[in-house]
N, C-alpha and C. Protein backbone atom coordinates (compact mmCIF):
# COMPACT_ATOMS: atom_id res chain seq x y z
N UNK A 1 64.76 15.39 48.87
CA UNK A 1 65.39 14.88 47.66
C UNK A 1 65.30 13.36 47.57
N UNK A 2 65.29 12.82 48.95
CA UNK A 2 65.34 10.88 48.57
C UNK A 2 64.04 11.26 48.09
N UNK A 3 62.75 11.66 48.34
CA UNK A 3 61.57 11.57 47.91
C UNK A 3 61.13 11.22 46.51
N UNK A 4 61.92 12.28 46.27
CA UNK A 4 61.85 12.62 44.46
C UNK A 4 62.77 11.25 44.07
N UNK A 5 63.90 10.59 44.70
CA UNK A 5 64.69 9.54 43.89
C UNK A 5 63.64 8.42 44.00
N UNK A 6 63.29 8.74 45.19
CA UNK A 6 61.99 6.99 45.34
C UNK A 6 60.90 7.44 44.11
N UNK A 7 60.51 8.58 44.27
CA UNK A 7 59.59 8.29 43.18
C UNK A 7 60.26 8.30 41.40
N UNK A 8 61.50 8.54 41.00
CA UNK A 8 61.95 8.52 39.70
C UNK A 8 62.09 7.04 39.60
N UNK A 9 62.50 6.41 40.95
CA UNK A 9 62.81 4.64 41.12
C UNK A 9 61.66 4.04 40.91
N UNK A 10 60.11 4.54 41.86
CA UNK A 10 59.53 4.33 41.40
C UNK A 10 58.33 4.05 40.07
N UNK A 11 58.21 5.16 39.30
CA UNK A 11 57.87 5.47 38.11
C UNK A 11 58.39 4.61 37.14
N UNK A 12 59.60 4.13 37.13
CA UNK A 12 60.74 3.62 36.09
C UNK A 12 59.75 2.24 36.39
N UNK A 13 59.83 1.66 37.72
CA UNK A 13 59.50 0.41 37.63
C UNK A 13 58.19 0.08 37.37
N UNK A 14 57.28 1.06 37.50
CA UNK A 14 55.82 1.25 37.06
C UNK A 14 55.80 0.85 35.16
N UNK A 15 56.91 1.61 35.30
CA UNK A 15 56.49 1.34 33.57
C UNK A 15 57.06 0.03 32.91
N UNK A 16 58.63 -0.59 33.26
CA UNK A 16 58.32 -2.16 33.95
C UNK A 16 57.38 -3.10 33.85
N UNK A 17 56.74 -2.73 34.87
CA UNK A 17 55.48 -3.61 35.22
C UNK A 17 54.17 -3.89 34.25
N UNK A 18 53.81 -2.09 33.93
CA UNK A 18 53.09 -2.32 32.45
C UNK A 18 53.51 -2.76 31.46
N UNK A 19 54.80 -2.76 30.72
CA UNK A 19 55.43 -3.08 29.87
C UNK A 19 55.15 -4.67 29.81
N UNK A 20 55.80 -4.80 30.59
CA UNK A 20 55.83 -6.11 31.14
C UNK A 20 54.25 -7.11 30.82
N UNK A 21 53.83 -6.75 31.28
CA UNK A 21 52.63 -7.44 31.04
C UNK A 21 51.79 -7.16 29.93
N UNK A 22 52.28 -5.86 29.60
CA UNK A 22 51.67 -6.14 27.71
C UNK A 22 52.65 -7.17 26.89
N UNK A 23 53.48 -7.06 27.36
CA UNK A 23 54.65 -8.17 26.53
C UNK A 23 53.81 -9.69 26.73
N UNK A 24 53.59 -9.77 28.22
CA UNK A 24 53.23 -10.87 28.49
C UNK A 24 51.83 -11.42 28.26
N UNK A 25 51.13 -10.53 27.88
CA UNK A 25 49.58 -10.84 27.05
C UNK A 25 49.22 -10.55 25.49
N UNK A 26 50.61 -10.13 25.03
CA UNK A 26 50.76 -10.63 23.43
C UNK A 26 51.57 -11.97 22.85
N UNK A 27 52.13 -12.34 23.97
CA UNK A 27 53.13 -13.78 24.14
C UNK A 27 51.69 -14.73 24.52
N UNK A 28 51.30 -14.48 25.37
CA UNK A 28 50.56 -15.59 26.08
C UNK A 28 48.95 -15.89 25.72
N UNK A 29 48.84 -14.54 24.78
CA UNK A 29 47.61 -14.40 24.12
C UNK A 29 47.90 -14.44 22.64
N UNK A 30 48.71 -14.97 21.90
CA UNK A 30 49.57 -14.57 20.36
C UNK A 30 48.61 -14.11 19.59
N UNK A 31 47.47 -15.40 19.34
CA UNK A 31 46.73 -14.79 18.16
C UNK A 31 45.57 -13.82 18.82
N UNK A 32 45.30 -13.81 19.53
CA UNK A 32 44.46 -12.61 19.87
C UNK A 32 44.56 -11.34 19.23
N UNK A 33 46.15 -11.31 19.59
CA UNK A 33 46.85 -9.89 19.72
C UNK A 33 47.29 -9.81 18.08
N UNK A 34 47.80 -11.09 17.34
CA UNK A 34 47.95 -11.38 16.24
C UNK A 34 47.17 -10.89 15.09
N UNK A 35 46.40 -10.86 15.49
CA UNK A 35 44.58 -10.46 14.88
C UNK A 35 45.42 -8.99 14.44
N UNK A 36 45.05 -8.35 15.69
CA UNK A 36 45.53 -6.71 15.01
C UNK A 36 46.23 -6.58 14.27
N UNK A 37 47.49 -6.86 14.79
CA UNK A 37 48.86 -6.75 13.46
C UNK A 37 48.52 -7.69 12.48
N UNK A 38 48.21 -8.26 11.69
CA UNK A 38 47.17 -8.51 10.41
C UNK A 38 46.56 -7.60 9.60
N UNK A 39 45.17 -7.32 10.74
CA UNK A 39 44.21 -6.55 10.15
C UNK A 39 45.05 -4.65 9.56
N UNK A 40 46.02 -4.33 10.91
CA UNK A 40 46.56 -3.28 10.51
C UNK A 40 47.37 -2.95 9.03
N UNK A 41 48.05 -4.32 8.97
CA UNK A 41 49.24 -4.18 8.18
C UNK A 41 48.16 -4.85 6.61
N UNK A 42 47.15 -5.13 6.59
CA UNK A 42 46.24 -5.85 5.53
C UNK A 42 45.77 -4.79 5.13
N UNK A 43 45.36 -3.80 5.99
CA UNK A 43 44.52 -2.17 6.02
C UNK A 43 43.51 -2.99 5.13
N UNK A 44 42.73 -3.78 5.91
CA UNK A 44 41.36 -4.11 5.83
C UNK A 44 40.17 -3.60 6.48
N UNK A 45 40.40 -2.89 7.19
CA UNK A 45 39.25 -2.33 7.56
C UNK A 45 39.37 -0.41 7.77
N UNK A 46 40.33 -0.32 6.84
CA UNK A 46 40.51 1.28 6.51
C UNK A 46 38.92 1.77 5.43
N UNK A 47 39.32 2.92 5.27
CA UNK A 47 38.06 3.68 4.72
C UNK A 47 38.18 2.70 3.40
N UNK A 48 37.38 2.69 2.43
CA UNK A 48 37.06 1.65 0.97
C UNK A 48 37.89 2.17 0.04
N UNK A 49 37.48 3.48 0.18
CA UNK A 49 38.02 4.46 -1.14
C UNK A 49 39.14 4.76 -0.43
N UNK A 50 40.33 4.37 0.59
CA UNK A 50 41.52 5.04 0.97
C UNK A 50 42.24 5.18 -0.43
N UNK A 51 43.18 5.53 -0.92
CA UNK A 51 43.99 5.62 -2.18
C UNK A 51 45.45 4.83 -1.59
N UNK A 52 45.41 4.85 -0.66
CA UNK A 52 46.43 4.50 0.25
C UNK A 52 46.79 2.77 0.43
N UNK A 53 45.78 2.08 0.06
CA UNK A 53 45.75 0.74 0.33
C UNK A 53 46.57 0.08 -0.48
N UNK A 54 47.71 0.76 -1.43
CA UNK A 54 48.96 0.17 -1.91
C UNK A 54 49.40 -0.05 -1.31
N UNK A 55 49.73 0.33 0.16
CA UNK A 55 51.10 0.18 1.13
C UNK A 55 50.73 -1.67 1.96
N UNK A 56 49.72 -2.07 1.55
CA UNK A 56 49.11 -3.20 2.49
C UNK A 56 50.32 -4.02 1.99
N UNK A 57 50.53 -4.72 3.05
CA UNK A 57 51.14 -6.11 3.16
C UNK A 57 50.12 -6.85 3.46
N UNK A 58 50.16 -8.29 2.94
CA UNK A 58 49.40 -9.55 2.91
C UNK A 58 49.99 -10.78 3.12
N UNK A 59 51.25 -10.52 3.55
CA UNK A 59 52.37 -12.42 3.51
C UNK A 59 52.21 -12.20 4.85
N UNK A 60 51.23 -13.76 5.60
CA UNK A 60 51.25 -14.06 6.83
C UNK A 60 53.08 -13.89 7.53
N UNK A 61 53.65 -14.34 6.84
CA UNK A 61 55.29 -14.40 7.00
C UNK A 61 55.78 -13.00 8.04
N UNK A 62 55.57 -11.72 6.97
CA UNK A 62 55.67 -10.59 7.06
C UNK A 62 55.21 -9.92 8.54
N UNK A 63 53.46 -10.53 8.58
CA UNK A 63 53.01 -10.18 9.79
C UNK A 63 53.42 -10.73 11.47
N UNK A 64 53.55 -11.96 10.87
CA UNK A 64 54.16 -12.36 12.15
C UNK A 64 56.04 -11.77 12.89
N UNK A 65 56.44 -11.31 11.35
CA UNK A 65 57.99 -10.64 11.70
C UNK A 65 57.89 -9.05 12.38
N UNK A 66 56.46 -8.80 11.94
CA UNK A 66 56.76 -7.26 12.21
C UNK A 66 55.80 -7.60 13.84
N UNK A 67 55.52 -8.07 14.45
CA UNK A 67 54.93 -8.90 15.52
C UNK A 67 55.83 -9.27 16.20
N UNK A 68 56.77 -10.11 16.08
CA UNK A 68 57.74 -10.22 16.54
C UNK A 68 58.63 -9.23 17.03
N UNK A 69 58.82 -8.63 16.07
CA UNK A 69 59.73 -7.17 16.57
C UNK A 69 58.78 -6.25 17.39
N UNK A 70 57.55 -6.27 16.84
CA UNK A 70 56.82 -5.53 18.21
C UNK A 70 57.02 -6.14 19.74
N UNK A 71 56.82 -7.41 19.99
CA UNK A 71 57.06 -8.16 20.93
C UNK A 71 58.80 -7.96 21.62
N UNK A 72 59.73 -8.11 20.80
CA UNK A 72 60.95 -8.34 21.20
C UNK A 72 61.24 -6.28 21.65
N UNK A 73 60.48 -5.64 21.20
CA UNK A 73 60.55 -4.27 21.32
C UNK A 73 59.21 -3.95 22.74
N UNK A 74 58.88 -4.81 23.23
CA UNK A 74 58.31 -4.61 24.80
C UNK A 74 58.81 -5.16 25.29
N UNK A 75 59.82 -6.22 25.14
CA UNK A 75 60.28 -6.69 25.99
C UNK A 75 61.71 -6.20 26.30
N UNK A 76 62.38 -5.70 25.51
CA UNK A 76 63.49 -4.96 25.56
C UNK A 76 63.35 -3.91 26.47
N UNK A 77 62.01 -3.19 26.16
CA UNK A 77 61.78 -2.14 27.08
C UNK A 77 61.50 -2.33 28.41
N UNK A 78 61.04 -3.18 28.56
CA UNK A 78 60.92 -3.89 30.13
C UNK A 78 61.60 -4.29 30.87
N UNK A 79 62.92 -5.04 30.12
CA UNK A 79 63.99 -5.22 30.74
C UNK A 79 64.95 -4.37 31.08
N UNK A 80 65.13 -3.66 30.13
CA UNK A 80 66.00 -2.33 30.47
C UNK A 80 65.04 -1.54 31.23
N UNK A 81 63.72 -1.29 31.54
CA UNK A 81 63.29 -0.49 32.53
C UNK A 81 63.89 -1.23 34.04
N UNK A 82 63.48 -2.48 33.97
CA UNK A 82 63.18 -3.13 35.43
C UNK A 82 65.02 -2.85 35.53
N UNK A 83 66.19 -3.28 35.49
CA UNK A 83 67.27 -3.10 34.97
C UNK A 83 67.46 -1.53 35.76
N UNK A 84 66.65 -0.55 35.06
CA UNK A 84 66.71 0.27 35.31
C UNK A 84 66.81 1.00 36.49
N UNK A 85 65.38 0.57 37.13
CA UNK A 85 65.04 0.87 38.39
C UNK A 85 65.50 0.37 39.43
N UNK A 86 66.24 -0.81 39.27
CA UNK A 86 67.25 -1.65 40.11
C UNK A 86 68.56 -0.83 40.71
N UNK A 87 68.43 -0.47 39.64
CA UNK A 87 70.33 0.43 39.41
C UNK A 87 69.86 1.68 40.20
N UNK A 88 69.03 2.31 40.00
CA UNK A 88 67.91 3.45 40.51
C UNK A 88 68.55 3.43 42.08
N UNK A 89 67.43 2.39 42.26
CA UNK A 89 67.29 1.94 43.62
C UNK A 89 68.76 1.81 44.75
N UNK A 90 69.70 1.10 43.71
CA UNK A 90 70.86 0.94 44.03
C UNK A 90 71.57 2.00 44.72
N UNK A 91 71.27 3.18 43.98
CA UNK A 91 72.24 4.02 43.47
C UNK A 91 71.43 5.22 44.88
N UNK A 92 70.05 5.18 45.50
CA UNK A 92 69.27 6.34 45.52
C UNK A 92 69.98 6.68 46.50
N UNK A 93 70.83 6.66 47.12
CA UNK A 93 71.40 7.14 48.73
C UNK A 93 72.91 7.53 48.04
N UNK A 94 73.24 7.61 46.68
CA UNK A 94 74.17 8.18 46.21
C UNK A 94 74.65 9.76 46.06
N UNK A 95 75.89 10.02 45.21
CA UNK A 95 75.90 11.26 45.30
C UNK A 95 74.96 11.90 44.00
N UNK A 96 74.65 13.11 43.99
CA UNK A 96 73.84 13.61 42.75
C UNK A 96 74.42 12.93 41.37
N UNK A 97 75.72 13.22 41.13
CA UNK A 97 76.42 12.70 39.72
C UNK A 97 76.27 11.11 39.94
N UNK A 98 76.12 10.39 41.01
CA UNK A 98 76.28 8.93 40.58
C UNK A 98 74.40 8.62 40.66
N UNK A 99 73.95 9.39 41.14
CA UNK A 99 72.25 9.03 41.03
C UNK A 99 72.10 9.01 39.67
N UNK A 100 72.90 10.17 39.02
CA UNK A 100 72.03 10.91 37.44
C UNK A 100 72.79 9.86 36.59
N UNK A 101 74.03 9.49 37.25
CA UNK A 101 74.45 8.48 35.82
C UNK A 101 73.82 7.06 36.45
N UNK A 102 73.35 6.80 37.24
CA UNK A 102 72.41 5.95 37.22
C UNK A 102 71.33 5.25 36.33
N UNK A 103 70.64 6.56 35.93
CA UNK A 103 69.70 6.51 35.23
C UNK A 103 70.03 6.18 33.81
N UNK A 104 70.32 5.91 33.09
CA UNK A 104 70.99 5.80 31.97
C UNK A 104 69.86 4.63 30.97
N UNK A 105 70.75 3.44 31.90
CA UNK A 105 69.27 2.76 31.41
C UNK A 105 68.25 2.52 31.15
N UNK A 106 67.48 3.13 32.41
CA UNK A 106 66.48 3.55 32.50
C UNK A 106 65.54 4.42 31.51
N UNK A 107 66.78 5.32 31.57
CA UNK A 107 66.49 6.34 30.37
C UNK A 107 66.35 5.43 28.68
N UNK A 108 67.41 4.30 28.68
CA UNK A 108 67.35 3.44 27.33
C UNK A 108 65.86 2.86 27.19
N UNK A 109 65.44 2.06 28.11
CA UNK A 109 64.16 2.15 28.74
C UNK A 109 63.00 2.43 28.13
N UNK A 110 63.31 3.73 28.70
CA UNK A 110 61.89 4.37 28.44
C UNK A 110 62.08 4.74 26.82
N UNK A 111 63.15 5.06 26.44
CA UNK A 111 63.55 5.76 24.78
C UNK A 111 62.87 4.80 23.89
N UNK A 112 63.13 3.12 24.58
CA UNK A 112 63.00 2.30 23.48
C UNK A 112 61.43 2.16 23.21
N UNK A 113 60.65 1.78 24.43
CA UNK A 113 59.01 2.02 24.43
C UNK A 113 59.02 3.16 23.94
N UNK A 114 59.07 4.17 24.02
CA UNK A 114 58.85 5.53 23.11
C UNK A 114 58.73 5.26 21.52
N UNK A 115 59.87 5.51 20.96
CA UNK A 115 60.27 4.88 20.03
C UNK A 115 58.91 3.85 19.53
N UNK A 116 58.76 2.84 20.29
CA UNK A 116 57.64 1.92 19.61
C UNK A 116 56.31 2.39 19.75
N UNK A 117 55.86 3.03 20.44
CA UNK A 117 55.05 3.73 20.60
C UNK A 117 54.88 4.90 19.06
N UNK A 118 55.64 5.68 19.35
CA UNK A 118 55.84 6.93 18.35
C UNK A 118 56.15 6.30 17.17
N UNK A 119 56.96 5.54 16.68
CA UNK A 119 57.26 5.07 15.39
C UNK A 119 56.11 3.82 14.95
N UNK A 120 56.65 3.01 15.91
CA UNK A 120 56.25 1.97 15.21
C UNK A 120 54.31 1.60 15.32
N UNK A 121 53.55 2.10 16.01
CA UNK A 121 52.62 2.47 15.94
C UNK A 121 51.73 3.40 15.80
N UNK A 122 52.36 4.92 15.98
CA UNK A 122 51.92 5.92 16.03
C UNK A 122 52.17 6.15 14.09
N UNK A 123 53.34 6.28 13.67
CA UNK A 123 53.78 6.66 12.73
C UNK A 123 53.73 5.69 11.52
N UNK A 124 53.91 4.36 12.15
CA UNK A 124 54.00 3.46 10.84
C UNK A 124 53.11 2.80 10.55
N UNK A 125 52.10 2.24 12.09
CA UNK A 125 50.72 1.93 12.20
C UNK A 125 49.69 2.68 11.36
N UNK A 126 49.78 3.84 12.62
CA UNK A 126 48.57 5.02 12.21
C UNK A 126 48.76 5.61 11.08
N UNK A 127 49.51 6.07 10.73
CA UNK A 127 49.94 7.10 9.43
C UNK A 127 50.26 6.47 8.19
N UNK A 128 51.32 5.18 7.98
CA UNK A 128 51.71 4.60 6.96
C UNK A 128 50.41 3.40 6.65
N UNK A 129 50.06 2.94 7.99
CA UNK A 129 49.15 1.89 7.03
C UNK A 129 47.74 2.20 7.56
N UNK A 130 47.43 3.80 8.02
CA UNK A 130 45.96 4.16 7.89
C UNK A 130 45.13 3.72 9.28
N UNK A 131 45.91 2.99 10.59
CA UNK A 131 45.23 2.44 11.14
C UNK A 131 44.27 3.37 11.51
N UNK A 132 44.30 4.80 11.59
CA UNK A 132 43.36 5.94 12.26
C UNK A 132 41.87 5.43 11.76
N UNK A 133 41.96 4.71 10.47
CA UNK A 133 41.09 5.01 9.36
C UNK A 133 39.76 3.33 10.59
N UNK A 134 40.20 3.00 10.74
CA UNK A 134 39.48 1.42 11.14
C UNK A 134 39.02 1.84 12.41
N UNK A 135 37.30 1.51 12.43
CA UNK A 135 36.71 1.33 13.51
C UNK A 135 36.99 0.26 14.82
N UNK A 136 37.56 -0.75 13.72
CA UNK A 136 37.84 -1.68 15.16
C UNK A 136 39.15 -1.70 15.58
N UNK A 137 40.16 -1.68 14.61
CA UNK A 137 41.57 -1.89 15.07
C UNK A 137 42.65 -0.91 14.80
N UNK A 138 41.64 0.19 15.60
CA UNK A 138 42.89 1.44 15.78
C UNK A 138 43.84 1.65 16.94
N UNK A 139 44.46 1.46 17.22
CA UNK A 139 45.31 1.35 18.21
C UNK A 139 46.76 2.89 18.41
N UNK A 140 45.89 3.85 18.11
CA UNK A 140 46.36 5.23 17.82
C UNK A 140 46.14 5.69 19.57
N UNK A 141 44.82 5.72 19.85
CA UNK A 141 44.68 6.24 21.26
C UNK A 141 45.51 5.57 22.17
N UNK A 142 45.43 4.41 22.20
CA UNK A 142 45.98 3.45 23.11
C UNK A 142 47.87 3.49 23.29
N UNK A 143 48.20 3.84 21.39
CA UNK A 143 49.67 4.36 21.54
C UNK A 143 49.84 5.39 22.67
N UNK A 144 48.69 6.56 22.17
CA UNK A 144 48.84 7.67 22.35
C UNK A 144 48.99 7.95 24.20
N UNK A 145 48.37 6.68 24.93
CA UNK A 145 48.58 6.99 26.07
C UNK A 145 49.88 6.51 26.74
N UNK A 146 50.09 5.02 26.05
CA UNK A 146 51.68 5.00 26.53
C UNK A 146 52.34 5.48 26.20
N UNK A 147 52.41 6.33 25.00
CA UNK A 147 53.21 7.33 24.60
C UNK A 147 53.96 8.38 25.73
N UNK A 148 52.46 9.09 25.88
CA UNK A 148 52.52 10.29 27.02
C UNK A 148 52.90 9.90 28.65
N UNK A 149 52.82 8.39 29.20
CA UNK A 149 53.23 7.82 30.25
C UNK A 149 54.37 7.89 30.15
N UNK A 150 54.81 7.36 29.01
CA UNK A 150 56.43 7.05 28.92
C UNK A 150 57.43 8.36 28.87
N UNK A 151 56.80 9.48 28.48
CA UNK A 151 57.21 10.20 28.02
C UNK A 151 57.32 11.24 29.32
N UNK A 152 55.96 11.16 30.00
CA UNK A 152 56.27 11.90 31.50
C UNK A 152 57.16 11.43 32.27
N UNK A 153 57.49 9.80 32.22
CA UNK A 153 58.36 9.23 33.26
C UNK A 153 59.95 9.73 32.51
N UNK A 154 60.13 9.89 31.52
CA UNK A 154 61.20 10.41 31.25
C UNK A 154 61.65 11.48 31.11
N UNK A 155 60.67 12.46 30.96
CA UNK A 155 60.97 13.99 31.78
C UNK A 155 61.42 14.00 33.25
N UNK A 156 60.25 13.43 33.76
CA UNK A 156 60.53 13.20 35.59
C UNK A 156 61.91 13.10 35.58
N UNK A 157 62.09 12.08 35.05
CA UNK A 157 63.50 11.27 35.43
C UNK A 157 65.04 11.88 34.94
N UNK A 158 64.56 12.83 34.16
CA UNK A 158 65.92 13.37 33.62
C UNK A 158 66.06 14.90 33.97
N UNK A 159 64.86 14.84 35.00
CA UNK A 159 65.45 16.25 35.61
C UNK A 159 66.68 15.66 36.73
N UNK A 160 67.63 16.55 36.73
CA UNK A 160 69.20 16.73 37.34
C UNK A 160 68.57 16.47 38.80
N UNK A 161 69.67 15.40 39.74
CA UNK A 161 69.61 15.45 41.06
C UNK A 161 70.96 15.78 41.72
N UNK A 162 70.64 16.49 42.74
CA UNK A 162 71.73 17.50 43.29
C UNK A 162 71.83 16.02 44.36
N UNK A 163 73.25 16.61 44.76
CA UNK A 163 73.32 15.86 46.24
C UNK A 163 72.48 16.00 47.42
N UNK A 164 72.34 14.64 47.88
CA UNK A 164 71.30 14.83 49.35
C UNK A 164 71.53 15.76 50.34
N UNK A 165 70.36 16.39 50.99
CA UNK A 165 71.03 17.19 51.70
C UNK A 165 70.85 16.26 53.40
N UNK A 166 71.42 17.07 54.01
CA UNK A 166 71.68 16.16 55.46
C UNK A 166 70.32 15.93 56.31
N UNK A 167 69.71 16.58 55.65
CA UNK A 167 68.25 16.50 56.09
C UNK A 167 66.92 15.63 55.80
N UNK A 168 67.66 14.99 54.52
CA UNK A 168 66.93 13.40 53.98
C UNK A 168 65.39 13.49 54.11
């Protein structure tokens, strides 16, 4: 059973770490990364004939706010992961009920990357402003895998831990 807590401790902080450093190479890289959220939210490089290209936003203003909140929404998640796995860690030689309410954060965590993942790129990206539709700046797959990371580490993690047994 510690096995399984090192690795729920572990996993949490894995995702942390990635988080983390996508936060930190859309901060440290702005317009690089800037580029996309533009081109997405411009749906300039969607199909010609989309019917859909009413929904475009065009106020630099706009793009940099919804950028921002992408940014302040990896970093939230990172902190409450790392946060997370701390408390994890804290907690792993605990009893089952104080391991599982441990996780809590963790669990906030991972919900909130989810969430940005699933909504705010999967759903509002891909679907509302067509990104599926653009050869260069689709960023659907790329959701789609932190999606499913995030999403395994929070299954993992919210399966129930019993108390240790004496056999560790």
């Amino acid at each position: 059973m510690l096995v399984l807590r090192t690795a729920k401790t572990m996993a949490v902080a894995a995702i942390a770490l990635l988080v983390s450093l996508v936060a930190f190479g859309n901060i440290t890289d702005y317009d690089t990364n800037f580029a996309f959220v533009q081109h997405v939210l411009r749906m300039d490089t969607t199909f010609p004939n989309a019917t859909i290209r009413y929904r475009a936003i065009t106020d630099p203003a706009l793009h940099h706010a919804a950028y921002a909140l992408i940014i302040a929404a990896e970093v939230l998640t990172a902190a409450l992961c790392w946060i997370g796995s701390f408390r994890l860690l804290r907690h792993i030689g605990d009893t089952g009920q104080g391991f599982n309410r441990a996780k809590r954060t963790a669990i906030a965590g991972l919900t909130v990357g989810f969430l940005l993942w699933l909504v705010g790129f999967m759903a509002v990206g891909g679907e509302w402003f067509g990104m599926w539709m653009s050869q260069q700046w689709n960023g659907v797959p790329s959701a789609f895998r932190y999606l499913m990371i995030t999403l395994g580490v929070v299954i993992f993690l919210s399966l129930p831990d019993p108390d240790l047994s004496n056999d560790r």
